[in-house]
Protein backbone atom coordinates (compact mmCIF):
# COMPACT_ATOMS: atom_id res chain seq x y z
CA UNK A 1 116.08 64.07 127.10
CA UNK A 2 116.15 61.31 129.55
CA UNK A 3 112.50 60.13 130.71
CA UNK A 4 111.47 59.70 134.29
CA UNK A 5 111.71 56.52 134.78
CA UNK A 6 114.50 56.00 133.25
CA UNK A 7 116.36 58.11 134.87
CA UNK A 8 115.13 56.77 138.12
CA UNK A 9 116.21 53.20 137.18
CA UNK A 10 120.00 54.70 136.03
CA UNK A 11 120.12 56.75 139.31
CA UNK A 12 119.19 53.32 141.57
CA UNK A 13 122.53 51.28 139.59
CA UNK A 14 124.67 55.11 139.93
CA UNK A 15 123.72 55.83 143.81
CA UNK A 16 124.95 52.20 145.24
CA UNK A 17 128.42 52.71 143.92
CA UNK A 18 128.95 56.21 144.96
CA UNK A 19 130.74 57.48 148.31
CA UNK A 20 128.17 59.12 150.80
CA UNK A 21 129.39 62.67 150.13
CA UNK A 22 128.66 62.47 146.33
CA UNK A 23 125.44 60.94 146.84
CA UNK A 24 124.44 64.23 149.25
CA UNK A 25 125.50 66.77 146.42
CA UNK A 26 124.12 64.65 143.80
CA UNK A 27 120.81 64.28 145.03
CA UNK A 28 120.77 68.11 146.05
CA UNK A 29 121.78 68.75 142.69
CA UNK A 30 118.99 66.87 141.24
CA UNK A 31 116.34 68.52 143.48
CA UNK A 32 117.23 72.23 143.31
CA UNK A 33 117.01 72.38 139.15
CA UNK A 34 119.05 75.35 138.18
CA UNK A 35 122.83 75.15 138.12
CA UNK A 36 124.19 75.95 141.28
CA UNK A 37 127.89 77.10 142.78
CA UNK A 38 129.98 75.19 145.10
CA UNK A 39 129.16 78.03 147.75
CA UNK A 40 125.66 77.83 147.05
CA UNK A 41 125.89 73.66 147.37
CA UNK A 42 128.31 74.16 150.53
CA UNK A 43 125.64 77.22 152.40
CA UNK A 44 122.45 74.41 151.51
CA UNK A 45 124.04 71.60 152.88
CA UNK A 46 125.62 73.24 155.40
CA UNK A 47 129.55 71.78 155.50
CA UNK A 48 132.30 73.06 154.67
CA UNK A 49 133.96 74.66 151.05
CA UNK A 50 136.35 71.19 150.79
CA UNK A 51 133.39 68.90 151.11
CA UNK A 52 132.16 70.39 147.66
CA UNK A 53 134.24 71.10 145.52
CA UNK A 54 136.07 67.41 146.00
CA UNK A 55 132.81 65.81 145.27
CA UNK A 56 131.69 67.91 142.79
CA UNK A 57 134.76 67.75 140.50
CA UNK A 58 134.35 63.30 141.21
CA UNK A 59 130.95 63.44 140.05
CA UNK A 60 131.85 65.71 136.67
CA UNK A 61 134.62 63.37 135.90
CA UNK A 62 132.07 60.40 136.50
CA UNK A 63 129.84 62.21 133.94
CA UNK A 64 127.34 62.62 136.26
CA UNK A 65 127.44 66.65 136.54
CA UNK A 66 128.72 68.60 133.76
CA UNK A 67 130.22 72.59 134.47
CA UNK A 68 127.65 75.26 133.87
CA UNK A 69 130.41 77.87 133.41
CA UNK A 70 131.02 80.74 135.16
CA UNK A 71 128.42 83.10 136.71
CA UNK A 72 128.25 85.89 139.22
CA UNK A 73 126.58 85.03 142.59
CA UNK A 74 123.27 86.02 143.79
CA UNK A 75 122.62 89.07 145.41
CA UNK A 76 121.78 88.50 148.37
């Protein structure tokens, strides 16, 4: 487990190089805690399906997200 702080520092040299987009999901992803689905990213931020899943699949192959698998959606 990563502490705090230095995860704070990592995040401060990480944030700088990445494109606006992948900052947005990244720091979303960081704030809500559980896993979540690209349509559950897409319906909190509000844009559209190919604004997710582009930025999500740049951060995993940065190492910065990993794939929780496969799960069934919420019902809502």
């Amino acid at each position: 487990m990563i502490q705090g702080t230095s995860l704070e520092i990592y995040l401060k040299k990480i944030y700088p190089a990445l494109g606006q987009k992948q900052a947005v999901v990244l720091h979303y992803l960081q704030d809500v805690g559980p896993p979540r689905t690209n349509e559950e990213i897409r319906m909190a931020l509000h844009v559209p399906i190919n604004h997710v899943t582009g930025r999500v699949k740049e951060l995993r192959d940065e190492g910065l997200v990993v794939d929780a698998g496969r799960r069934k959606e919420n019902a809502r």
